[in-house]
N, C-alpha and C. Protein backbone atom coordinates (compact mmCIF):
# COMPACT_ATOMS: atom_id res chain seq x y z
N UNK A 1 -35.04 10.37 -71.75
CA UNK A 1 -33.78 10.95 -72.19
C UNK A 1 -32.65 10.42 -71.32
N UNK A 2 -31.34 10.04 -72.29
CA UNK A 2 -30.28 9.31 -71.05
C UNK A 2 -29.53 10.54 -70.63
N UNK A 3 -29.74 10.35 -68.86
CA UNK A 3 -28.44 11.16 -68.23
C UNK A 3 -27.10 10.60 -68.12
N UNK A 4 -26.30 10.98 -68.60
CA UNK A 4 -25.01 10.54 -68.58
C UNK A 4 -24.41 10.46 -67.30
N UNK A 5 -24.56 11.30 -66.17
CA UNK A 5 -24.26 11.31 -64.83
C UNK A 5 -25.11 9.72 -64.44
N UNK A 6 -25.86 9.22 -64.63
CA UNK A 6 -26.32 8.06 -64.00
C UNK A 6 -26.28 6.88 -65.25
N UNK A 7 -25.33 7.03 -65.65
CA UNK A 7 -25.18 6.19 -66.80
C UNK A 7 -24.31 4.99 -66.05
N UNK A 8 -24.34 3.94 -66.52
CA UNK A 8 -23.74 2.40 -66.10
C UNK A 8 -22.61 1.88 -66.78
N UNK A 9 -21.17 1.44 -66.66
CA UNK A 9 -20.16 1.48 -67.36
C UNK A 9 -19.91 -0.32 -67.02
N UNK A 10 -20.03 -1.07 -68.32
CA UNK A 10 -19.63 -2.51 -68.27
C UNK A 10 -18.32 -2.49 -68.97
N UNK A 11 -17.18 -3.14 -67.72
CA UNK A 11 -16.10 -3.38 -68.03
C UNK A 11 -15.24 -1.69 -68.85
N UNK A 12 -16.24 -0.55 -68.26
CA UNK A 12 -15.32 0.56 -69.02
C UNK A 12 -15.75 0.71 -70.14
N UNK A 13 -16.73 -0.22 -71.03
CA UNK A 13 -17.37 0.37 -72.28
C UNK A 13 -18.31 0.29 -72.73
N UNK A 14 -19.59 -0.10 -71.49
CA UNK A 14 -21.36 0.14 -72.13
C UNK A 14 -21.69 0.57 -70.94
N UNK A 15 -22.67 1.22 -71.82
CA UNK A 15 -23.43 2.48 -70.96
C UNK A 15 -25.24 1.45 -70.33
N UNK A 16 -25.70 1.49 -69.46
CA UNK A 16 -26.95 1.06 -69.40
C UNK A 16 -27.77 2.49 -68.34
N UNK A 17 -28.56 2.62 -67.99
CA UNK A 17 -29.17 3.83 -68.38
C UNK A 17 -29.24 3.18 -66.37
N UNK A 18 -29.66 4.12 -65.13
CA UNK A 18 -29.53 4.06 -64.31
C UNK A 18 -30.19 2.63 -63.80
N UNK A 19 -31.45 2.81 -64.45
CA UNK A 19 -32.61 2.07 -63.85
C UNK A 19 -32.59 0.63 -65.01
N UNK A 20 -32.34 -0.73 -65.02
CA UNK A 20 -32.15 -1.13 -65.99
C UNK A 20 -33.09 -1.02 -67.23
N UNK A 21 -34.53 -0.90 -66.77
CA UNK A 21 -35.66 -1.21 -67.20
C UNK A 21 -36.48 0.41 -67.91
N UNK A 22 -35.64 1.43 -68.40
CA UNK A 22 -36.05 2.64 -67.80
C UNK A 22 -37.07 3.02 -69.13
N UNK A 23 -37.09 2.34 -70.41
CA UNK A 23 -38.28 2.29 -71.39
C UNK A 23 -36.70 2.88 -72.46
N UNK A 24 -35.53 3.70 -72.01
CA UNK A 24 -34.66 4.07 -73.35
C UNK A 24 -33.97 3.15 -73.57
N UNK A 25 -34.13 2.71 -74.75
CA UNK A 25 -33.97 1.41 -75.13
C UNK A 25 -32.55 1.99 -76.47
N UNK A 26 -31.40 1.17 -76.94
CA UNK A 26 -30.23 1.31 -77.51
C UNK A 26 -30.17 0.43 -78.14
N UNK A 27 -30.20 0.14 -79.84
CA UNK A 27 -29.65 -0.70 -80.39
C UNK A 27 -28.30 -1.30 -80.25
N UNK A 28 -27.91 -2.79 -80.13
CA UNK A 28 -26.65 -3.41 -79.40
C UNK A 28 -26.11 -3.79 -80.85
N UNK A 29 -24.62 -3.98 -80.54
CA UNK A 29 -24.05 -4.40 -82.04
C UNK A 29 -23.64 -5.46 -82.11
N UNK A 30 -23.47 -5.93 -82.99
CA UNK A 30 -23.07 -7.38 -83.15
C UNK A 30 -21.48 -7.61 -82.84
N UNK A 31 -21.14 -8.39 -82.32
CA UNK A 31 -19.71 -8.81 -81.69
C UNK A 31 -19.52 -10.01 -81.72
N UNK A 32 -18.62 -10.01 -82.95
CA UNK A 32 -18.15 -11.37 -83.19
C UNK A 32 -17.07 -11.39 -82.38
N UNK A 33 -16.83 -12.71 -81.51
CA UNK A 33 -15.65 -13.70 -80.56
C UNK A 33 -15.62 -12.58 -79.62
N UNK A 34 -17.12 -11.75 -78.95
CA UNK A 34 -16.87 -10.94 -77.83
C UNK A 34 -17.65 -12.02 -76.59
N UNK A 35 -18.95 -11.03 -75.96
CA UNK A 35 -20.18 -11.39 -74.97
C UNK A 35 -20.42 -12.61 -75.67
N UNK A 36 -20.70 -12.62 -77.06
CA UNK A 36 -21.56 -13.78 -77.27
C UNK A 36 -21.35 -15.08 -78.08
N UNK A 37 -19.42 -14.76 -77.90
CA UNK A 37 -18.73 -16.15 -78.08
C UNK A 37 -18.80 -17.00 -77.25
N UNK A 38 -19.21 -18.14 -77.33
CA UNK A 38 -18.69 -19.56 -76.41
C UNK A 38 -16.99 -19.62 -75.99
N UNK A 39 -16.16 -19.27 -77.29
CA UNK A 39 -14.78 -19.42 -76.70
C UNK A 39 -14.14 -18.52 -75.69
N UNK A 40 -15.18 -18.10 -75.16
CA UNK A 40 -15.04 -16.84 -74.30
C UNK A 40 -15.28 -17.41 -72.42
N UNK A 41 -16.18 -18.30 -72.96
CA UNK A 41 -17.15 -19.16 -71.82
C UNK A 41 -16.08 -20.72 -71.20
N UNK A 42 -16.18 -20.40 -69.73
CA UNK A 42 -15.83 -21.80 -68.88
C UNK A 42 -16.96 -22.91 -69.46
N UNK A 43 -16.29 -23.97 -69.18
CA UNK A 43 -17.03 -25.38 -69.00
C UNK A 43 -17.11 -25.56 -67.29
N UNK A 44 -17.77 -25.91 -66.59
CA UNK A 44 -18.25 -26.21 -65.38
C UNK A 44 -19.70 -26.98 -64.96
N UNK A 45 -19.97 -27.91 -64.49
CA UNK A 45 -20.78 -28.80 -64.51
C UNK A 45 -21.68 -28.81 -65.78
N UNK A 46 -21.11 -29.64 -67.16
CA UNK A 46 -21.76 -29.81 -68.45
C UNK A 46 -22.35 -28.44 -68.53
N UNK A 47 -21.97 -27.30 -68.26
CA UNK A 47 -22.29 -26.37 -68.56
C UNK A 47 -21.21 -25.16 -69.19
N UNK A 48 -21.39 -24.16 -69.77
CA UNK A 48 -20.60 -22.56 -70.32
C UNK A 48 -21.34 -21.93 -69.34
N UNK A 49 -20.30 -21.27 -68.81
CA UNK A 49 -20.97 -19.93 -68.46
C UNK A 49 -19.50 -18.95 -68.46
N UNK A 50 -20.63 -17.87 -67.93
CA UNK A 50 -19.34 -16.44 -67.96
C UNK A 50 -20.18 -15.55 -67.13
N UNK A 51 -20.10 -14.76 -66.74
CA UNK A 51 -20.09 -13.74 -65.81
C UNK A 51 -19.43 -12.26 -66.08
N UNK A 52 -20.70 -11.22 -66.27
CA UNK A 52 -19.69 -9.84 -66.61
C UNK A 52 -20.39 -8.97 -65.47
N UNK A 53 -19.45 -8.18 -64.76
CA UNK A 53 -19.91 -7.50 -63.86
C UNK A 53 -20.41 -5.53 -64.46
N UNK A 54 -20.96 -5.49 -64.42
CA UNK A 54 -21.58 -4.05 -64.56
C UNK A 54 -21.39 -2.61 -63.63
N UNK A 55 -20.90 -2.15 -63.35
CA UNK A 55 -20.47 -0.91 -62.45
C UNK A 55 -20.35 0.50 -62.81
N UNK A 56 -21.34 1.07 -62.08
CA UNK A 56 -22.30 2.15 -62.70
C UNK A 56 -21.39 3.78 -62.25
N UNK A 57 -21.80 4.80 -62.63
CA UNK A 57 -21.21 5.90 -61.46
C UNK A 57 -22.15 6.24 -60.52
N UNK A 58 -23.27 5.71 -60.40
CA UNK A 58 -24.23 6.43 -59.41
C UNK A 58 -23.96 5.12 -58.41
N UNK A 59 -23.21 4.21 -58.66
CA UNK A 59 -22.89 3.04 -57.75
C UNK A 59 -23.91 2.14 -57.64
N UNK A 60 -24.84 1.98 -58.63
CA UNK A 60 -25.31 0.78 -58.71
C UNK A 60 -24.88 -0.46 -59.18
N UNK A 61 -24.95 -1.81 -58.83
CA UNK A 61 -23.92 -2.54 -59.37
C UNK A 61 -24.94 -4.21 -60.10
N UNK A 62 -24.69 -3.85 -61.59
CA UNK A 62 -25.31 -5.15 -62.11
C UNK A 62 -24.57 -5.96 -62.62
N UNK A 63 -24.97 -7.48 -63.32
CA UNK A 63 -24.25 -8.35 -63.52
C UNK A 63 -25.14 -9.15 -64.79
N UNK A 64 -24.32 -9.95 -65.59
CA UNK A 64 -24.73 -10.34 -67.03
C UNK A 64 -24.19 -11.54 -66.56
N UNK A 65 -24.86 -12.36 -66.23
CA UNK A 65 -24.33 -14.15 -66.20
C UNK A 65 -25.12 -14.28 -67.69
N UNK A 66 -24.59 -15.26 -68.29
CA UNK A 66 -24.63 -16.51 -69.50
C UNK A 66 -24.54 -17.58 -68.89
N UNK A 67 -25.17 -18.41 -69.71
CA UNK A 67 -25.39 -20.05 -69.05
C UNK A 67 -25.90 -21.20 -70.25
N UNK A 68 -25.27 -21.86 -70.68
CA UNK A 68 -25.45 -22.26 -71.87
C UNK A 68 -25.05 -24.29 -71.77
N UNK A 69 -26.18 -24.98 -72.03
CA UNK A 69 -25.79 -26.62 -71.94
C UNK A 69 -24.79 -27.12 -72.97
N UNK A 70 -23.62 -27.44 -72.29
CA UNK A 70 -23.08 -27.96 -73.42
C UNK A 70 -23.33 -28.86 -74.36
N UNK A 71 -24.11 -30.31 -73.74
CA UNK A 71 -24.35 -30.87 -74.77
C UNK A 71 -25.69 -30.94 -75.99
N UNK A 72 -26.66 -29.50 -75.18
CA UNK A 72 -27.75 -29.06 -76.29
C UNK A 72 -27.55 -27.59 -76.01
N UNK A 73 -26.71 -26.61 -76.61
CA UNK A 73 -26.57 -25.59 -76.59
C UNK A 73 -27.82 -24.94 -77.23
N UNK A 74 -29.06 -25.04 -77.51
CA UNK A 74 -30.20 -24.59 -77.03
C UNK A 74 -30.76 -24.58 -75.75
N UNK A 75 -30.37 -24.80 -74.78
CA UNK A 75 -30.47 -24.51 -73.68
C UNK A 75 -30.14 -23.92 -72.99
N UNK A 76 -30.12 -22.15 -72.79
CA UNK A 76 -29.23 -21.66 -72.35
C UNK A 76 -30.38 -20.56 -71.62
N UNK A 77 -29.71 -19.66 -70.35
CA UNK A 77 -30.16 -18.48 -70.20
C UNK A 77 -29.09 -17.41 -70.18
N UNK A 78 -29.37 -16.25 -70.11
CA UNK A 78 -28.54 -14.61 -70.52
C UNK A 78 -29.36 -14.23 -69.49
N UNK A 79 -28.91 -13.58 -68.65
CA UNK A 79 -29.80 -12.97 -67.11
C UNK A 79 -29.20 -11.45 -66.97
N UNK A 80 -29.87 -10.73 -66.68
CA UNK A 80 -29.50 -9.68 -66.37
C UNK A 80 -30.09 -9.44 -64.33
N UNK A 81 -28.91 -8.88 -63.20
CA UNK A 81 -29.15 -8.80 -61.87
C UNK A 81 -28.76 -7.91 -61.74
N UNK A 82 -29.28 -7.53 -60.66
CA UNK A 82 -29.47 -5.86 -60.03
C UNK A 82 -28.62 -6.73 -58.24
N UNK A 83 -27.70 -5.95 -57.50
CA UNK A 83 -27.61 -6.09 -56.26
C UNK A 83 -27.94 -5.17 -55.42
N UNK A 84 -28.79 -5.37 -54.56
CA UNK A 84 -28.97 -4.09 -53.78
C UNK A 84 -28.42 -3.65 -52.88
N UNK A 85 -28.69 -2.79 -52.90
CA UNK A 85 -27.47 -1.62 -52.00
C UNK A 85 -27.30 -2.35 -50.59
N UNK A 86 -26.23 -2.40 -50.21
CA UNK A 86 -25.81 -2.15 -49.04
C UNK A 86 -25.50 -4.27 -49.03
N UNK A 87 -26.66 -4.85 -49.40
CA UNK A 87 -26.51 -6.33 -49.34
C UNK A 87 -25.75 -7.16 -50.04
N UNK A 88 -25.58 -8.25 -50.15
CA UNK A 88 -24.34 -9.15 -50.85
C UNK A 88 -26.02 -10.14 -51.96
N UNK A 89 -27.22 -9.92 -51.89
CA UNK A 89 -27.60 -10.84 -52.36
C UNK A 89 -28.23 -9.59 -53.86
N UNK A 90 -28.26 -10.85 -54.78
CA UNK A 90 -28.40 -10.08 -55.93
C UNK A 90 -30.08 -10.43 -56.70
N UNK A 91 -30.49 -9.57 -57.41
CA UNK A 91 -31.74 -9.29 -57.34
C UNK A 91 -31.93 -9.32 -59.22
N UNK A 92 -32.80 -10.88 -59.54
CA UNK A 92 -32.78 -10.75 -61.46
C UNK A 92 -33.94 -10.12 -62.06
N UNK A 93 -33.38 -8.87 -62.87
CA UNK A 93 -34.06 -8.57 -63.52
C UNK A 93 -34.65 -9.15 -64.45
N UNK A 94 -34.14 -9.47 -65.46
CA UNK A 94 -34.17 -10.53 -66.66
C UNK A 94 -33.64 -11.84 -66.97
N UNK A 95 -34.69 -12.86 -67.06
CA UNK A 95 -33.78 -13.74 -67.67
C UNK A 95 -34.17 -14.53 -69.23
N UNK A 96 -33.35 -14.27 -70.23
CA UNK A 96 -34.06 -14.76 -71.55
C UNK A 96 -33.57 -16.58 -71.45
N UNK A 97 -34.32 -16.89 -71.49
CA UNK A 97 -34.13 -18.72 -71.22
C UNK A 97 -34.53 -19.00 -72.74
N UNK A 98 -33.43 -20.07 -73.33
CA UNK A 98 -33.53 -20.73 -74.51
C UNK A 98 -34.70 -22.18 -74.17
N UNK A 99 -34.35 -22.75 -74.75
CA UNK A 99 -35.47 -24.47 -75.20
C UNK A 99 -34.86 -25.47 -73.50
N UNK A 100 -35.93 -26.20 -73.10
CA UNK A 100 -35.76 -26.81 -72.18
C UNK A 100 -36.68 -27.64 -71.58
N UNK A 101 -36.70 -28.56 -70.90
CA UNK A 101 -37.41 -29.80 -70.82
C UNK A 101 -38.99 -29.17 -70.10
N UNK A 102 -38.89 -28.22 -69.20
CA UNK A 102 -39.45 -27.73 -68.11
C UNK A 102 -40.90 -26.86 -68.90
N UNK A 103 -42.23 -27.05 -68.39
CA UNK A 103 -42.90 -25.96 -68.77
C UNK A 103 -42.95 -24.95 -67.82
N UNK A 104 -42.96 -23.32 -68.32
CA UNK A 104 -43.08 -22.60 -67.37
C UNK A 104 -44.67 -22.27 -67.15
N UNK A 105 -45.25 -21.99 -66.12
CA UNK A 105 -46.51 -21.51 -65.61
C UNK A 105 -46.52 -20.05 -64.69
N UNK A 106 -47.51 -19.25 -65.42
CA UNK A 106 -47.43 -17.68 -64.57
C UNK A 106 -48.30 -18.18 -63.87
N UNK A 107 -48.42 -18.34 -62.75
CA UNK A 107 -49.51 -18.50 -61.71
C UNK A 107 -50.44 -17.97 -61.36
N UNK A 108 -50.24 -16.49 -61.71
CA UNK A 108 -51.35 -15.65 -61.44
C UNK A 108 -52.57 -15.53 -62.37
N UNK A 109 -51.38 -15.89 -63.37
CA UNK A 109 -52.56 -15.92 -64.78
C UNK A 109 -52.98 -17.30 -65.23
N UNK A 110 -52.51 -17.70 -64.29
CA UNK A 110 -53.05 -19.52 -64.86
C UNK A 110 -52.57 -20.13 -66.15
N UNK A 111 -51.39 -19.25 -66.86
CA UNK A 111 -50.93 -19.40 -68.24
C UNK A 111 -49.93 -20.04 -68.09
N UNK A 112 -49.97 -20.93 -69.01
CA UNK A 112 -48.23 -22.41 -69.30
C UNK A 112 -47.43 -21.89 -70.40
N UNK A 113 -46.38 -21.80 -70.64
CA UNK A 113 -45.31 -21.09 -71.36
C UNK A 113 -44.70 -23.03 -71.67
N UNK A 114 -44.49 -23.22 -72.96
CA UNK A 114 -44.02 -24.37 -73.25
C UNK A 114 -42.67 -24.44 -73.25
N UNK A 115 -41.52 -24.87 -72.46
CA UNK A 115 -40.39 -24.83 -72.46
C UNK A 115 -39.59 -24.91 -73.66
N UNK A 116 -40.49 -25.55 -75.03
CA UNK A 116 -40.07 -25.36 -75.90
C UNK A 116 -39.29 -24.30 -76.95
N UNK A 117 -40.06 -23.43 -76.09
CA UNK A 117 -39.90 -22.08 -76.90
C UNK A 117 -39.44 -21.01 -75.85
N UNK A 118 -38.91 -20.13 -76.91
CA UNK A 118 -37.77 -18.88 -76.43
C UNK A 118 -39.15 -17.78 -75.59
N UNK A 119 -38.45 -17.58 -74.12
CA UNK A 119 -39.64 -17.02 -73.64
C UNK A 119 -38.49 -16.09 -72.27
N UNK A 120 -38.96 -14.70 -72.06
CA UNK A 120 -38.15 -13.75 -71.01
C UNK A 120 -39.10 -13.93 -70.01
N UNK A 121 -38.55 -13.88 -68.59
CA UNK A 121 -38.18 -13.91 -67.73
C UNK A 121 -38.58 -12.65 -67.26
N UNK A 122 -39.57 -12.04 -66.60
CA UNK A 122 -39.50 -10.27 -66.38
C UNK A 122 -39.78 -9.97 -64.50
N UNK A 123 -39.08 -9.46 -63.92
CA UNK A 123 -38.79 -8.96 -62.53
C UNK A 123 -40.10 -8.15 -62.57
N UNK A 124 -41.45 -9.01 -61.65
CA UNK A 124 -42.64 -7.56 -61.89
C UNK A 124 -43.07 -7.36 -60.25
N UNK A 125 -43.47 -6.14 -59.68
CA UNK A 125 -44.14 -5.91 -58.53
C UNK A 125 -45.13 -6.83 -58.23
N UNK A 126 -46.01 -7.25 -59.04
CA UNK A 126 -46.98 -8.14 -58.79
C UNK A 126 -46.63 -9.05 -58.34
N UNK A 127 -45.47 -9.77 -58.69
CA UNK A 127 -45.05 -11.32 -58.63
C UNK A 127 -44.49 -10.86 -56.99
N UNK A 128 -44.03 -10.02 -56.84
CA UNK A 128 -43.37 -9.69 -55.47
C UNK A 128 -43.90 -9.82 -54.57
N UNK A 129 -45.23 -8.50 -54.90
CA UNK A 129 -46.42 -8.60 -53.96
C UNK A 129 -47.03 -9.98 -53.33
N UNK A 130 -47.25 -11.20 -54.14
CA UNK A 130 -47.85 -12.09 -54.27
C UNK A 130 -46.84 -12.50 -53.52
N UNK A 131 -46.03 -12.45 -53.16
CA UNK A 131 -44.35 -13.42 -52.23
C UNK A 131 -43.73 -14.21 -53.32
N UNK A 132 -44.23 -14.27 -54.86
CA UNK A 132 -43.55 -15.30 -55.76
C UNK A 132 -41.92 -14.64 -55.89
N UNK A 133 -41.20 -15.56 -56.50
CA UNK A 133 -39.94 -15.04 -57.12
C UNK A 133 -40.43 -13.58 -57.57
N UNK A 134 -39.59 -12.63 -58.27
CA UNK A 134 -39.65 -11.70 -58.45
C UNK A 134 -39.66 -11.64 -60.47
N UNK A 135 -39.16 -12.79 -60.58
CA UNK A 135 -39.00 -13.13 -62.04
C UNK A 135 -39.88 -13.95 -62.54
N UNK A 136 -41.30 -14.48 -61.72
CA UNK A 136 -41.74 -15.47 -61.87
C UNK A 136 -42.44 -15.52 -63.53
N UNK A 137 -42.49 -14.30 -63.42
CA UNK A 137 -43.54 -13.90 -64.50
C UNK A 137 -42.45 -13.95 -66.19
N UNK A 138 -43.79 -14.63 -67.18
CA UNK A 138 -42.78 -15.03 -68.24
C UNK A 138 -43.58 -14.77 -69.70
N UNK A 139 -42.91 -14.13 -70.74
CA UNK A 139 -43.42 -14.50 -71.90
C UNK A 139 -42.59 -14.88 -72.87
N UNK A 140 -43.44 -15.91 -73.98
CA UNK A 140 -42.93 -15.97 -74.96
C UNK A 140 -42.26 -14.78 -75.97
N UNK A 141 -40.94 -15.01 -76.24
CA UNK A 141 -40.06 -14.29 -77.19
C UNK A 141 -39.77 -14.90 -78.79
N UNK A 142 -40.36 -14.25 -79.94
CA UNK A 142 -39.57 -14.84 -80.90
C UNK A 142 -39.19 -14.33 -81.91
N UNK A 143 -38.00 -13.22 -81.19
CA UNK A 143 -37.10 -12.11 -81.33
C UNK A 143 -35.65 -12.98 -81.38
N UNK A 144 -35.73 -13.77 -80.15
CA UNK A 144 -34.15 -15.05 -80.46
C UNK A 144 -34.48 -16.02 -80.66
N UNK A 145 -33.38 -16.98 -81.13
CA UNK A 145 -33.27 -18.56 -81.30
C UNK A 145 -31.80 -18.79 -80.68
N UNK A 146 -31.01 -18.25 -80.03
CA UNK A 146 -29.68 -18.73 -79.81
C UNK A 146 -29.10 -18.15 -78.73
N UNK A 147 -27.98 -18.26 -77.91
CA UNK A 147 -27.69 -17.29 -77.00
C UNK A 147 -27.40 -16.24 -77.09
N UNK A 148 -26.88 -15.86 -78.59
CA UNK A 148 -26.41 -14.85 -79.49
C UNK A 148 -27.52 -13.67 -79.51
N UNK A 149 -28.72 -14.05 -79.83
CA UNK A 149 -29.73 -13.42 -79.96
C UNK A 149 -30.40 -13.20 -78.82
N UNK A 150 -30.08 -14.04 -77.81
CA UNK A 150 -30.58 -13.25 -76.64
C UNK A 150 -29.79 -12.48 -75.78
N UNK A 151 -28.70 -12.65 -76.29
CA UNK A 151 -27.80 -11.76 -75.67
C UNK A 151 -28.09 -10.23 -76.25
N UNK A 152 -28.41 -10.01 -77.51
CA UNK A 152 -28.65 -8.84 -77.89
C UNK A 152 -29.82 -8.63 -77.89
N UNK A 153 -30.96 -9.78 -77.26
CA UNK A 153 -31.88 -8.95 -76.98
C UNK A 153 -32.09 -8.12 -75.81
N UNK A 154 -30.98 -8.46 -74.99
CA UNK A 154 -31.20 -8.27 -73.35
C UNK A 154 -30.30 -6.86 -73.99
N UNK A 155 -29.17 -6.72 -74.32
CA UNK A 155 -28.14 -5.54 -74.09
C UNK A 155 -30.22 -4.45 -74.84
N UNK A 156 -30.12 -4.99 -75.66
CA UNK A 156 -31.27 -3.86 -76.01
C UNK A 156 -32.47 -3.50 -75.89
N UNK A 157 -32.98 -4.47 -75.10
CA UNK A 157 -34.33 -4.40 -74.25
C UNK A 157 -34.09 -3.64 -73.27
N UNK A 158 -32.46 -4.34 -71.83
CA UNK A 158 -32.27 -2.97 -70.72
C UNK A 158 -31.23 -1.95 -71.05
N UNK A 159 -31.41 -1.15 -72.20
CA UNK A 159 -30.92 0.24 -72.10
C UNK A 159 -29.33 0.04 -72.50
N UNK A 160 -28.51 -1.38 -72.68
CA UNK A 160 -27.43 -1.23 -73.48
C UNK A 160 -26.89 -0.78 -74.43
N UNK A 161 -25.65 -0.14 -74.41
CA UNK A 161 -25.15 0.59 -75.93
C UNK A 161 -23.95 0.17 -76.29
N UNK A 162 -23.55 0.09 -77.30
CA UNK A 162 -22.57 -0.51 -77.14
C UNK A 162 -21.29 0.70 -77.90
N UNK A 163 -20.22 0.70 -77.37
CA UNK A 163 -18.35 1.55 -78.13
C UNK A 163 -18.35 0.79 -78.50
N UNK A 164 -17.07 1.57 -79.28
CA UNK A 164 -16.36 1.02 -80.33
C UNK A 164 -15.36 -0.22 -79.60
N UNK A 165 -14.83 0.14 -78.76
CA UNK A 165 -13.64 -1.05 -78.20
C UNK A 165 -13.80 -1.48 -77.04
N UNK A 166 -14.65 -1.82 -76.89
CA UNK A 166 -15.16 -2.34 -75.73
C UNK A 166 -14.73 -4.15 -75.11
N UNK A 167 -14.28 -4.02 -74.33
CA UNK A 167 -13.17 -5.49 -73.51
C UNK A 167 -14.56 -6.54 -73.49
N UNK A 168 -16.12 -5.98 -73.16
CA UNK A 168 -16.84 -7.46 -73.04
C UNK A 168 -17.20 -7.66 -74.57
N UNK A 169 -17.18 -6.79 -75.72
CA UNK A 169 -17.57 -7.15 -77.13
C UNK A 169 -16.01 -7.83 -77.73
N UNK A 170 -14.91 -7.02 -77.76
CA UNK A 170 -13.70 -7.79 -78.00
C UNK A 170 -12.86 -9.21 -77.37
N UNK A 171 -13.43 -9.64 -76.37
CA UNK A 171 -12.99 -10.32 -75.47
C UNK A 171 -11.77 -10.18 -74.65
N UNK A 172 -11.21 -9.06 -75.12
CA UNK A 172 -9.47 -8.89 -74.76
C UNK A 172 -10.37 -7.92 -72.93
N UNK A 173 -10.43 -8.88 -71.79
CA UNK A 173 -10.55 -8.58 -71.33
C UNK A 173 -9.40 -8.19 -69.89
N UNK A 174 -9.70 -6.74 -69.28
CA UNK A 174 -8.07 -6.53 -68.86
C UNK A 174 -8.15 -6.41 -66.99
């Protein structure tokens, strides 16, 4: 059940639930020329990106980088980060990674993830335990094909909701 006292406020108009990962899950809406416009996005080394910062009332503080190749815009990731308290270094929960040259491998499981294909990124204790990245761990997704779609898979996998007038869905950001 969402508590509103530990509810998460992006840019003043989405809610994400304290914990990103907390199982209450929110259908996200579609936003045309908002989050999941390109004309919204810098160019910086043959790359788009953008950056939305997340700021909670219980003072937790997350962040939504996009990252998208310009010249094969199937190549992109949508990340969702957690920073932890008190430190400057930031901690990824999620990252949905589009098509890319690279195969991924879970190590623990001895399993290859073909870079070909749309596959998340998941922050697990195990991988921690083990000293790996914290994200090491990966499965195939084929829920998206675009950054579009992984952008709404992430707002609705961690607990995003989306208002009506919201500055990261409208782009009129203030």
């Amino acid at each position: 059940m969402h508590n509103e006292s530990q509810s998460c406020i992006v840019n003043g108009a989405h809610h994400i639930d304290g914990r990103a990962d907390s199982g209450t899950y929110r259908r996200a809406q579609r936003d045309p020329g908002g989050l999941c416009s390109g004309r919204t996005m810098a160019e910086r080394n043959r790359h788009w990106y953008r950056d939305y910062e997340v700021g909670c009332d219980s003072d937790n503080k997350f962040q939504i980088k996009l990252r998208q190749l310009c010249a094969y815009p199937l190549d992109f990731s949508a990340i969702l980060l957690y920073q932890l308290p008190g430190l400057h270094s930031w901690f990824r929960l999620r990252r949905y990674n589009g098509q890319h040259p690279s195969i991924h491998t879970n190590v623990l499981e001895n399993e290859k993830i073909p870079g070909s294909h749309c596959h998340v990124h998941k922050a697990t204790e195990r991988y921690q335990n083990a000293g790996l990245n914290p994200d090491a761990f990966a499965v195939l997704d084929n829920r998206y094909w675009d950054l579009e779609s992984a952008i709404l898979c992430l707002l609705d996998d961690c607990g995003f909701r989306s208002l009506a007038e919201s500055p990261i869905f409208t782009g009129r950001m203030e």
